[in-house]
Protein backbone atom coordinates (compact mmCIF):
# COMPACT_ATOMS: atom_id res chain seq x y z
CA UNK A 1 28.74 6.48 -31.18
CA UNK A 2 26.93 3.17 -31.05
CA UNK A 3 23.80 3.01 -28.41
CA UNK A 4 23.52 -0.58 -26.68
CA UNK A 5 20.53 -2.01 -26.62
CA UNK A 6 20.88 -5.51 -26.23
CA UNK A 7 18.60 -7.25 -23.65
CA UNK A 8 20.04 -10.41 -21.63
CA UNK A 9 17.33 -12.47 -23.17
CA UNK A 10 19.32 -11.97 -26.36
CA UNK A 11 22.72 -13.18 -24.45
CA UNK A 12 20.70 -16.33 -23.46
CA UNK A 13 20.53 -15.81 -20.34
CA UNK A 14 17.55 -15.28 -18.26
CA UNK A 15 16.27 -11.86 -18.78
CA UNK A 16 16.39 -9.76 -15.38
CA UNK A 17 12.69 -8.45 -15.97
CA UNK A 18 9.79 -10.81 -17.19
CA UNK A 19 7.18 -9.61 -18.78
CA UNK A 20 3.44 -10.32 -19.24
CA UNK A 21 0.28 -8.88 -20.87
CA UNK A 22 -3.62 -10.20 -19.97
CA UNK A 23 -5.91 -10.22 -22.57
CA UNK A 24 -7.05 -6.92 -21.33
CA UNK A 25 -4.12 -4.98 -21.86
CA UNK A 26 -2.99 -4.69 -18.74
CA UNK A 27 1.20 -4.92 -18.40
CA UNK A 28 2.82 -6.89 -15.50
CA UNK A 29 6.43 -6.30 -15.00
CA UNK A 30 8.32 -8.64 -12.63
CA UNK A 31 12.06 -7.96 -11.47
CA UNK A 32 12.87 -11.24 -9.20
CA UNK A 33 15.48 -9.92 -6.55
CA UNK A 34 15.84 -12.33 -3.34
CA UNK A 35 18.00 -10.33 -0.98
CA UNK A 36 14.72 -10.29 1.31
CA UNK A 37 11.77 -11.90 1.89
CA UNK A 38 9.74 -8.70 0.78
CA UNK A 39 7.74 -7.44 -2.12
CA UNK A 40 7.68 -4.31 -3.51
CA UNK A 41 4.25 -4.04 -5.65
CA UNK A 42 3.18 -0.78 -7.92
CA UNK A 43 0.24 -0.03 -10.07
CA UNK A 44 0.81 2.82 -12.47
CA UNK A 45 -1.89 4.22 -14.20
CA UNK A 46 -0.41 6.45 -18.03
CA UNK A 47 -2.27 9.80 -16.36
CA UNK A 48 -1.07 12.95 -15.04
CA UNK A 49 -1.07 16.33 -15.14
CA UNK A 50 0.29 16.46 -19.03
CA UNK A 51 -2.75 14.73 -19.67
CA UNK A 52 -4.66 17.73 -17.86
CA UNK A 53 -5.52 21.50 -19.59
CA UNK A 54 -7.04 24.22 -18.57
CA UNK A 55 -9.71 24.05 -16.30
CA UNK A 56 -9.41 20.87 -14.71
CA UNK A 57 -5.23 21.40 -13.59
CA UNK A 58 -4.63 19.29 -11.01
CA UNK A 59 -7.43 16.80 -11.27
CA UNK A 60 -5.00 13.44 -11.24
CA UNK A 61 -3.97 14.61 -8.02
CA UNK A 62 -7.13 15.37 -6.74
CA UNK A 63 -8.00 11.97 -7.70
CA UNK A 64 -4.71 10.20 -6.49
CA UNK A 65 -5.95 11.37 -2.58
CA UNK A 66 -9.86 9.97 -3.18
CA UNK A 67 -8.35 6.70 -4.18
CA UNK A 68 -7.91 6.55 -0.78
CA UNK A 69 -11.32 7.48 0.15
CA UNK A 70 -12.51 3.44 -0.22
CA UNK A 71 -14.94 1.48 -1.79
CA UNK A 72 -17.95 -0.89 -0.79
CA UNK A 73 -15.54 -3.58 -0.28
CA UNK A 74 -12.69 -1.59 1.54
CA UNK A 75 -14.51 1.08 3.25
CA UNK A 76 -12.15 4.36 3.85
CA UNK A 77 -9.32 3.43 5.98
CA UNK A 78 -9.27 -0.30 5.65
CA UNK A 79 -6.49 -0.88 2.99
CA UNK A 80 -3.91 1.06 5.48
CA UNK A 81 -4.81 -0.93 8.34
CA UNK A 82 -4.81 -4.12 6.18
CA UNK A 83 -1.31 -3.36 4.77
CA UNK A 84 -0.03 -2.38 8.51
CA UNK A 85 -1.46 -5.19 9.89
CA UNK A 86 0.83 -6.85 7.84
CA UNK A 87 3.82 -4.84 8.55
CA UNK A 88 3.80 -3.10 5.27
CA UNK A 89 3.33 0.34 3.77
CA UNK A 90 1.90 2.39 1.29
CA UNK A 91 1.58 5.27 -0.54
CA UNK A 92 1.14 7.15 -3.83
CA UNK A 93 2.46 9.81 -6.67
CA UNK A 94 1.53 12.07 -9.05
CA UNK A 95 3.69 13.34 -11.57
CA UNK A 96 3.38 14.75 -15.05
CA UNK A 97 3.22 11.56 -16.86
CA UNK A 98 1.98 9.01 -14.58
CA UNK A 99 -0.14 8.52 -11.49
CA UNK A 100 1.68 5.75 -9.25
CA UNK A 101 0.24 3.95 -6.01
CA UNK A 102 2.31 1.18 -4.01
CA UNK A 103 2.74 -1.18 -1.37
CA UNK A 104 5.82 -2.99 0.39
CA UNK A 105 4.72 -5.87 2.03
CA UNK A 106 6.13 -9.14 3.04
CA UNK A 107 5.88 -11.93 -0.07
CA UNK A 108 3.53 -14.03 1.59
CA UNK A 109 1.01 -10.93 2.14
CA UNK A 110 1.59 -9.97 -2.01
CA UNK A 111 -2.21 -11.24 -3.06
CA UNK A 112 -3.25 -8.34 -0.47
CA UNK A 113 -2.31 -5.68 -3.23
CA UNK A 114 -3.48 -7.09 -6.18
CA UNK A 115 -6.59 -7.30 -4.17
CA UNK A 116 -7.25 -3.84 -2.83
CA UNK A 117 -6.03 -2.49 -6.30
CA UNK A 118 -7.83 -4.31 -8.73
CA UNK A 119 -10.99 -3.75 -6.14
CA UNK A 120 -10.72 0.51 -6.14
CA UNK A 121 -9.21 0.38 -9.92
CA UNK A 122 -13.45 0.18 -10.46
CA UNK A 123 -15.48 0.15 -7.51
CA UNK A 124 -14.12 3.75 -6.33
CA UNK A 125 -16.76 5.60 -4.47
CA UNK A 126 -16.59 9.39 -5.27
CA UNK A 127 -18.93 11.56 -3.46
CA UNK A 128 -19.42 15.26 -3.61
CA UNK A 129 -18.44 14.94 0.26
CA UNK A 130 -15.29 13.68 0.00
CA UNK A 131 -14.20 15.33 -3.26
CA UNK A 132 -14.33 18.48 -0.98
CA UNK A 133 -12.72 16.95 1.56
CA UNK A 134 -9.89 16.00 -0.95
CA UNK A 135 -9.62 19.55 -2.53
CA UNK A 136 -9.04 21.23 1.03
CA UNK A 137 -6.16 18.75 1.27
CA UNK A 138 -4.06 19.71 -1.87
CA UNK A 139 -5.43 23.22 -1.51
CA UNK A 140 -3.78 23.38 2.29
CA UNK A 141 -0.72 21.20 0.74
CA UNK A 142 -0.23 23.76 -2.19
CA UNK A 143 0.39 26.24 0.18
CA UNK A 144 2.47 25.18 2.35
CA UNK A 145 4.66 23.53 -0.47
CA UNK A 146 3.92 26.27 -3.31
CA UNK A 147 2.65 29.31 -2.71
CA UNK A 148 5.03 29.75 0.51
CA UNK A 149 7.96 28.73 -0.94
CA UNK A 150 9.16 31.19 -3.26
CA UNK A 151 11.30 29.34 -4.90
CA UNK A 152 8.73 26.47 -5.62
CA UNK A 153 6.76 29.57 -7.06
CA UNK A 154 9.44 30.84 -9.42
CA UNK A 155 10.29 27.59 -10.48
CA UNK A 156 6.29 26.78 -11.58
CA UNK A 157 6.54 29.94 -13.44
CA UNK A 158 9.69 28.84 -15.05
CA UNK A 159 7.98 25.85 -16.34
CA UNK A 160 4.82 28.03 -17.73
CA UNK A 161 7.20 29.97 -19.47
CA UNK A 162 9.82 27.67 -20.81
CA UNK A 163 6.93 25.24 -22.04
CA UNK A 164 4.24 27.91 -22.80
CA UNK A 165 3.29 25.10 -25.59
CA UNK A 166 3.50 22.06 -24.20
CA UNK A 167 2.00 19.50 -21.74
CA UNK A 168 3.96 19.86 -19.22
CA UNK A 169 3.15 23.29 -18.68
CA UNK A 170 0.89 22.90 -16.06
CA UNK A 171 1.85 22.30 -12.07
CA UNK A 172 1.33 18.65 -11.34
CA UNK A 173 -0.85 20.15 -8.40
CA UNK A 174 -2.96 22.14 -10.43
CA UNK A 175 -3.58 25.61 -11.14
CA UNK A 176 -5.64 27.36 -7.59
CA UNK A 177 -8.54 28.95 -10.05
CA UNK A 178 -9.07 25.05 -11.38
CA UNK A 179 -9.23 23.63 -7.75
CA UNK A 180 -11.79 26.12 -7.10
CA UNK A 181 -13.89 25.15 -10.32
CA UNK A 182 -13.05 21.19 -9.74
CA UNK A 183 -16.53 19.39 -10.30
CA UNK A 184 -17.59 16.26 -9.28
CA UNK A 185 -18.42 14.51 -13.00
CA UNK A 186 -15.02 15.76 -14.10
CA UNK A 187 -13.29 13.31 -11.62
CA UNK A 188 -15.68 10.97 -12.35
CA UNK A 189 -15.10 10.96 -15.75
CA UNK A 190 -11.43 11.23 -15.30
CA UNK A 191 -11.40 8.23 -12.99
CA UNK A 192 -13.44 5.70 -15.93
CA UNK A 193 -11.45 6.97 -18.75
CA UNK A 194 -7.80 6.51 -17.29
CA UNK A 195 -8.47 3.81 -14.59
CA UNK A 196 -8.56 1.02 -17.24
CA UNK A 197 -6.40 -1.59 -17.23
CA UNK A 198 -4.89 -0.94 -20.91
CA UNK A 199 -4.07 2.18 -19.37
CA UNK A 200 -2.20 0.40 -15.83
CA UNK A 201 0.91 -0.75 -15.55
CA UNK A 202 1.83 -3.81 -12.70
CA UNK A 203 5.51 -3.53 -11.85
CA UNK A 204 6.56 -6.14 -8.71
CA UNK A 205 9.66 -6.84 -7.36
CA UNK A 206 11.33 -8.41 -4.69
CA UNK A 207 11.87 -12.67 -3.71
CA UNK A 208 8.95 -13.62 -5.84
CA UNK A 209 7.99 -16.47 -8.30
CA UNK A 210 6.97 -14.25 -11.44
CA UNK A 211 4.23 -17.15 -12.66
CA UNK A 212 2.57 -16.88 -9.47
CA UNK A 213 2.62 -12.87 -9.59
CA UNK A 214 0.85 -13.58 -13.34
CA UNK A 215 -1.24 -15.83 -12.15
CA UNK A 216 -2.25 -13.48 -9.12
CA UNK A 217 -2.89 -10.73 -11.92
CA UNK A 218 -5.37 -12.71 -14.21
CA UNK A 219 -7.12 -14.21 -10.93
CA UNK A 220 -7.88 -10.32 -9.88
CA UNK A 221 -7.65 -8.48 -12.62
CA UNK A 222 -8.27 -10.02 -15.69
CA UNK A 223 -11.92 -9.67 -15.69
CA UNK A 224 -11.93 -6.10 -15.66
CA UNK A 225 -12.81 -5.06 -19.49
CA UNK A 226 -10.47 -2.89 -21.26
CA UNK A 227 -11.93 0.55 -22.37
CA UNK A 228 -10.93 2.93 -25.47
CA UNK A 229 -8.56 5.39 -24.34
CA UNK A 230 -8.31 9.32 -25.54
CA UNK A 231 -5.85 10.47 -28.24
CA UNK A 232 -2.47 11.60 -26.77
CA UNK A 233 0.12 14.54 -27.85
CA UNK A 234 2.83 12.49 -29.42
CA UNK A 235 6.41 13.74 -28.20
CA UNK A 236 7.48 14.94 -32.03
CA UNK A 237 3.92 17.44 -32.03
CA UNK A 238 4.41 19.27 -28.57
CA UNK A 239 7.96 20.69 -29.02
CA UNK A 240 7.13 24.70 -30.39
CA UNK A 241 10.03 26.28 -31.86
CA UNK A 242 11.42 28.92 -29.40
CA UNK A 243 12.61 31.93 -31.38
CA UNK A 244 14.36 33.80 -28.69
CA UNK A 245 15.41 33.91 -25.10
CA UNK A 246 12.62 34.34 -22.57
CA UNK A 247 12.63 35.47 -19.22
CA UNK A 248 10.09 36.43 -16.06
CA UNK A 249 11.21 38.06 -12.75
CA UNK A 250 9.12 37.42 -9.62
CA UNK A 251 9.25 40.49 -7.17
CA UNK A 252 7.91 38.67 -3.57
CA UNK A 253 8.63 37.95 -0.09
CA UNK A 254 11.67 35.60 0.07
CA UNK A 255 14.39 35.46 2.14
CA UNK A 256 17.48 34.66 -0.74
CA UNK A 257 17.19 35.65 -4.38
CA UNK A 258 16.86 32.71 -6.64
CA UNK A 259 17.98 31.72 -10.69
CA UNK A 260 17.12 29.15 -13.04
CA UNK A 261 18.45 29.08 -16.07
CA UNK A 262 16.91 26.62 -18.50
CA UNK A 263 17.51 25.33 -22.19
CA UNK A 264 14.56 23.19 -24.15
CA UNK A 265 16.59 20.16 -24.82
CA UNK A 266 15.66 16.65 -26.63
CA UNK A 267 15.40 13.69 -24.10
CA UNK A 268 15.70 10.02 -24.63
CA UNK A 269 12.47 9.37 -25.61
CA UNK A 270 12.16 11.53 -28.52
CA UNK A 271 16.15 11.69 -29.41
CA UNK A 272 16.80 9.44 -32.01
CA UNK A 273 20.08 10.09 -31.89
CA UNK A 274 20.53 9.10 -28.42
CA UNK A 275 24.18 9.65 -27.73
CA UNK A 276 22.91 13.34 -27.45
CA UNK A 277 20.97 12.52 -24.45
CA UNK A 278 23.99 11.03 -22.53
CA UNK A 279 26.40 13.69 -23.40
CA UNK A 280 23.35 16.19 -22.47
CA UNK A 281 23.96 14.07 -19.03
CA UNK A 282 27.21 14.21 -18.79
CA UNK A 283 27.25 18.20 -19.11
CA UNK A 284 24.67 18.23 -16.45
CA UNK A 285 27.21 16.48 -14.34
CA UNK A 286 30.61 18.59 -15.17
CA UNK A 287 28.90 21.89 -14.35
CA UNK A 288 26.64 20.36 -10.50
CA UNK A 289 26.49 16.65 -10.57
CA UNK A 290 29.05 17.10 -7.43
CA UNK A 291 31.10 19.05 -5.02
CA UNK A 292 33.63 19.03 -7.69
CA UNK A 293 31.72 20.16 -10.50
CA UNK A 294 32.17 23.26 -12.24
CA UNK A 295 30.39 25.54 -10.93
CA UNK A 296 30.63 24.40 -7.09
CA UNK A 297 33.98 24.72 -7.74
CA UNK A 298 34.80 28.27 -9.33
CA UNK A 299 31.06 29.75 -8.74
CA UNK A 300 30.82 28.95 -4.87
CA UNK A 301 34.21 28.02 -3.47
CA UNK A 302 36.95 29.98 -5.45
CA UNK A 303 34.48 33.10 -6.80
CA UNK A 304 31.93 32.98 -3.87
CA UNK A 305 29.30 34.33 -6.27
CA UNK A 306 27.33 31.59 -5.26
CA UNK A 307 25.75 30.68 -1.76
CA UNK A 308 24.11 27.32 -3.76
CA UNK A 309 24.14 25.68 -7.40
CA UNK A 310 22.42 22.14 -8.32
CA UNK A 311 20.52 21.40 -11.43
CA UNK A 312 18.44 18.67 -13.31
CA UNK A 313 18.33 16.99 -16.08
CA UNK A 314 15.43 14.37 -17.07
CA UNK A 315 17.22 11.92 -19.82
CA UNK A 316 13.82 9.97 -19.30
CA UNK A 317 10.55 11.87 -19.78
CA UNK A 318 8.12 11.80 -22.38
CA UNK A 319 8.19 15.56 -23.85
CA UNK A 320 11.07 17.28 -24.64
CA UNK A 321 12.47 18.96 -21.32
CA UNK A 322 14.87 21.53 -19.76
CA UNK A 323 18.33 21.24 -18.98
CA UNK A 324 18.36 23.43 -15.72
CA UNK A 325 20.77 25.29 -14.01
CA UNK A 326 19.61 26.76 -10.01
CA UNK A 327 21.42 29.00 -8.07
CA UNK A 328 21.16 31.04 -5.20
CA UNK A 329 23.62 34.10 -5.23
CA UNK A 330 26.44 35.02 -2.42
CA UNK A 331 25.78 37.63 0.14
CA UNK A 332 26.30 41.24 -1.92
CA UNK A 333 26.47 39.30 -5.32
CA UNK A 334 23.73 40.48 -7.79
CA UNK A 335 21.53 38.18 -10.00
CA UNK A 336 22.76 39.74 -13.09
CA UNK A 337 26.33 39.00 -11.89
CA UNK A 338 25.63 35.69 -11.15
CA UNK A 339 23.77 34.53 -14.15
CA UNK A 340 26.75 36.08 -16.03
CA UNK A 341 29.06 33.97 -14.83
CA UNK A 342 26.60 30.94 -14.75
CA UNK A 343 26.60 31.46 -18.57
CA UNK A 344 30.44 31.75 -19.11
CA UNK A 345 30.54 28.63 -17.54
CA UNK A 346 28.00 26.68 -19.76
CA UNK A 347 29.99 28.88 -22.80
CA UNK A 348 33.10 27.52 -21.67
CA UNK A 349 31.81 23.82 -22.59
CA UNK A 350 31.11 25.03 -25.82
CA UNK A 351 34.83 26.16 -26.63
CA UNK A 352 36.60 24.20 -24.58
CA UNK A 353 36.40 20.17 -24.49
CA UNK A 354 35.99 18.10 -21.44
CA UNK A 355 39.59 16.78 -20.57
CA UNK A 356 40.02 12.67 -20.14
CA UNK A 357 40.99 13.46 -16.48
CA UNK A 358 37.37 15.22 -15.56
CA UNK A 359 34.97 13.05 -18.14
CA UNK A 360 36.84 10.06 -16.54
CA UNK A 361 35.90 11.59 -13.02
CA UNK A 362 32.44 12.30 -14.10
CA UNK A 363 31.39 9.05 -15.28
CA UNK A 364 33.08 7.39 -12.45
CA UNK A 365 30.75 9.63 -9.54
CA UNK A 366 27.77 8.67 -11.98
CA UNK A 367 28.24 5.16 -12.12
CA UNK A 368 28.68 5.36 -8.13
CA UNK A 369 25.63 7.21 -8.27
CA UNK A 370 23.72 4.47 -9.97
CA UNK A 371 24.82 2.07 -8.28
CA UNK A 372 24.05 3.58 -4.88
CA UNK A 373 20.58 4.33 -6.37
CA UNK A 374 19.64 0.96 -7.28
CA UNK A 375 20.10 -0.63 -3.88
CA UNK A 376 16.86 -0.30 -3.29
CA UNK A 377 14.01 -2.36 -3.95
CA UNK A 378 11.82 -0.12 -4.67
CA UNK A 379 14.00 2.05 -6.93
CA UNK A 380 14.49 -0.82 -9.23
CA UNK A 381 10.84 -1.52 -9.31
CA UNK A 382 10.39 2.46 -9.98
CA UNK A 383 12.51 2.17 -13.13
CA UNK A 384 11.50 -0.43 -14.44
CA UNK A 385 7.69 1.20 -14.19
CA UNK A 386 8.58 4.23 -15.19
CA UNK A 387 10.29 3.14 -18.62
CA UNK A 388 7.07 0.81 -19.24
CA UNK A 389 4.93 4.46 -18.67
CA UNK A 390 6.84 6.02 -21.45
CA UNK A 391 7.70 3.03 -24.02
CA UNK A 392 10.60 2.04 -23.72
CA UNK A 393 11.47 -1.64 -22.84
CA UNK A 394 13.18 -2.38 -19.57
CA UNK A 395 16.62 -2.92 -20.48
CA UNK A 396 16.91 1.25 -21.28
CA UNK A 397 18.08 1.72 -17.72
CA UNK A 398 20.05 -2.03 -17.98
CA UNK A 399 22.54 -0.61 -20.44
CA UNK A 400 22.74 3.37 -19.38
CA UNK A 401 25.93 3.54 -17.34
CA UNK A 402 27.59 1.46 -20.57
CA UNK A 403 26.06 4.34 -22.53
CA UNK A 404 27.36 6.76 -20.47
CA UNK A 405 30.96 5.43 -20.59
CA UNK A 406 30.77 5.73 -24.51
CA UNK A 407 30.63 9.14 -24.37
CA UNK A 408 33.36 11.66 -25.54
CA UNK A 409 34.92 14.82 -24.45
CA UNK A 410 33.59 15.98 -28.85
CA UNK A 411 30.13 14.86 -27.86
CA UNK A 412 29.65 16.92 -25.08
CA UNK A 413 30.92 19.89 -26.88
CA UNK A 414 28.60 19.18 -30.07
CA UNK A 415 25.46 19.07 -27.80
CA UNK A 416 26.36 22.05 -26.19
CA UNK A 417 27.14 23.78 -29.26
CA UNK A 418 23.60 22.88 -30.09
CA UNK A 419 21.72 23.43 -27.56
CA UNK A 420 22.73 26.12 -24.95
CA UNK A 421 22.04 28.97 -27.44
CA UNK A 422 19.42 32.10 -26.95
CA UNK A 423 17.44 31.17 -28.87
CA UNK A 424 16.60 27.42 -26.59
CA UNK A 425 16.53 29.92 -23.62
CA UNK A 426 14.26 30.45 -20.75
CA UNK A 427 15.09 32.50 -17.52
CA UNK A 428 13.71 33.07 -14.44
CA UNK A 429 14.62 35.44 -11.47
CA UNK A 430 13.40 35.93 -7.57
CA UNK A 431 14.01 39.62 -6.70
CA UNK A 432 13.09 39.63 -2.70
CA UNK A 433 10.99 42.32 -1.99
């Protein structure tokens, strides 16, 4: 199978994104769409909790809520009411493998970003005060969306085990012992290593001129000196070889009895032979990308075995991943039966091919997915930051529902052939108690 990768620029036309770089590193991404008179602006910063270890879990998070805290310029509070006095919005992210903040605003109020953000990507005032006052915050939100959700609980477990050797072990919101621990010059630090702009990422979109939204980044950014940045796990050294299935069961207070089932997959980024990733897609889709998937279909309408199935997938990440299977079993249906049957079913694309009727159906509910997806503004500035974050040039996401079209009903079976064995295993189970 033959990957596409062929940017627009190369078709002579004018390429969708344009793309910059100041003298100090720092990327600017521009995707001109003029459907409204609005601007969608992002700063990502190449930090998260991958980047974190033991002991200081959690600390891009903790630091994501004091960028809010202000500086001598923009004194806590100020940037919000400067963005809604302009009828705009904002807000911010932490994931494994990036740290994102944003704004919508109207066009004419863009300079207003790359104002405020170039200001608190130095002048950040971090005080003992309101570190504490940050650390209450995630503490309080960890609870109420961790440690009281049983399912968020067995799932964080899942990940511990099923990448017991790699970055993205760790909860994005940290581990509780580490929140306790969190010092002051750790943040600190964290904030002048990764808050550089070698290590940011601009991303704009919207009805906008993309010289001016250069020019606007070397006006208030470019004098902001570029710093040497810490050695990263490359994707090809965190991937430890898994010599057997693994498995934890949680016995706690829940409500429903929970499943994931998991195998440690490649993913785009690392795959060089990419046409794995898409058929690893397309499998995802043919057992829960829909109400007519495989196992909504025969697992919880025909069988009633199961009261819920989705699953996930992430073609795009920077380690290698999980393909993931959830489910939550029928009234009077065990775990063990469940899972049993959840297996067949991946076993089943193993021996059996995909027929032209359901790939066809597949890639026709994915490429309504994308397209659905993509309507928005900020998505499309989202994907094209996201891709910048991990490497890969914009057009990735240009040409993936072509990609996904070239797949065949052999490809899917080879991958799962491949990969859903024991010995790429991981499995987790909620036993109410």
């Amino acid at each position: 199978m033959g990957i596409l990768f062929i940017p627009l620029l190369a078709l002579g036309k004018e390429p969708i994104v344009q793309h910059y770089e100041l003298s100090n590193g720092l990327q600017v991404l521009v995707r001109v769409n003029k459907r409204a008179p609005v601007a969608v602006f992002q700063i990502w910063y190449k930090v998260g909790s991958s980047n974190e270890y033991a002991g200081i879990t959690g600390i891009s998070h903790v630091l994501e809520h004091l960028m809010f805290t202000g500086t001598k310029r923009f004194p806590a509070g100020q940037i919000e009411n400067l963005i809604r006095a302009q009828g705009g919005e904002q807000n911010a992210i932490t994931s494994q493998d990036y740290t994102l903040y944003y704004q919508i605003l109207p066009v004419a109020d863009l300079a207003l970003s790359f104002k405020v953000e170039s200001d608190r990507m130095v002048n950040l005032i971090l005080t003992q005060a309101n570190l504490q006052k940050a650390l209450a915050v995630v503490k309080e939100e960890k609870k109420l969306r961790i440690d009281n959700n049983p399912q968020a609980v067995t799932l964080i477990h899942f990940n511990a085990l099923a990448f017991i050797a790699s970055p993205y072990q760790h909860p994005a919101i940290g581990w509780m012992n580490d929140l306790n621990n969190l010092q002051l010059s750790a943040v600190e630090n964290w904030y002048k290593t990764w808050y550089v702009p070698n290590n940011a990422i601009i991303v704009v979109a919207g009805d906008v001129n993309p010289k001016t939204v250069y020019q606007l980044a070397q006006k208030y950014f470019n004098a902001i000196p570029a710093r040497p940045l810490p050695a990263r796990p490359t994707a090809d050294t965190t991937s430890e070889e898994q010599f057997g299935k693994r498995a934890v069961v949680l016995r706690r207070a829940a409500k429903l009895p929970f499943l994931i089932i998991g195998y440690n997959v490649p993913n785009f980024y690392l795959n060089k032979q990419l046409w794995q990733a898409y058929a690893l897609y397309i499998a995802q889709a043919a057992l829960v990308g829909s109400e007519s998937a495989r196992l909504q279909t025969e697992l919880v309408r025909n069988k009633a075995m199961a009261a819920d199935v989705a699953g996930d997938y992430k073609i795009f990440s920077k380690y290698p991943t999980e393909f993931m299977l959830f489910a939550i079993p029928a009234e009077n249906q065990s775990l063990k039966t469940l899972k049993h049957a959840m297996l067949q079913q991946v076993a089943l694309l193993q021996t059996q091919p995909l027929s032209a009727q359901e790939l066809n159906r597949i890639k026709a509910q994915i490429t309504a997915d994308r397209v659905y997806e993509r309507d928005s503004l900020f998505q499309q500035a989202k994907e094209v930051g996201y891709l910048a974050v991990l490497g890969l040039p914009w057009w990735s996401a240009e040409n993936f529902v072509t990609n996904i079209e070239a797949v065949t009903p052999a490809e899917v079976q080879a991958v799962a052939k491949k990969y859903f064995v024991p010995e790429r295993l991981t499995i987790a189970e909620l036993k109410p108690v």
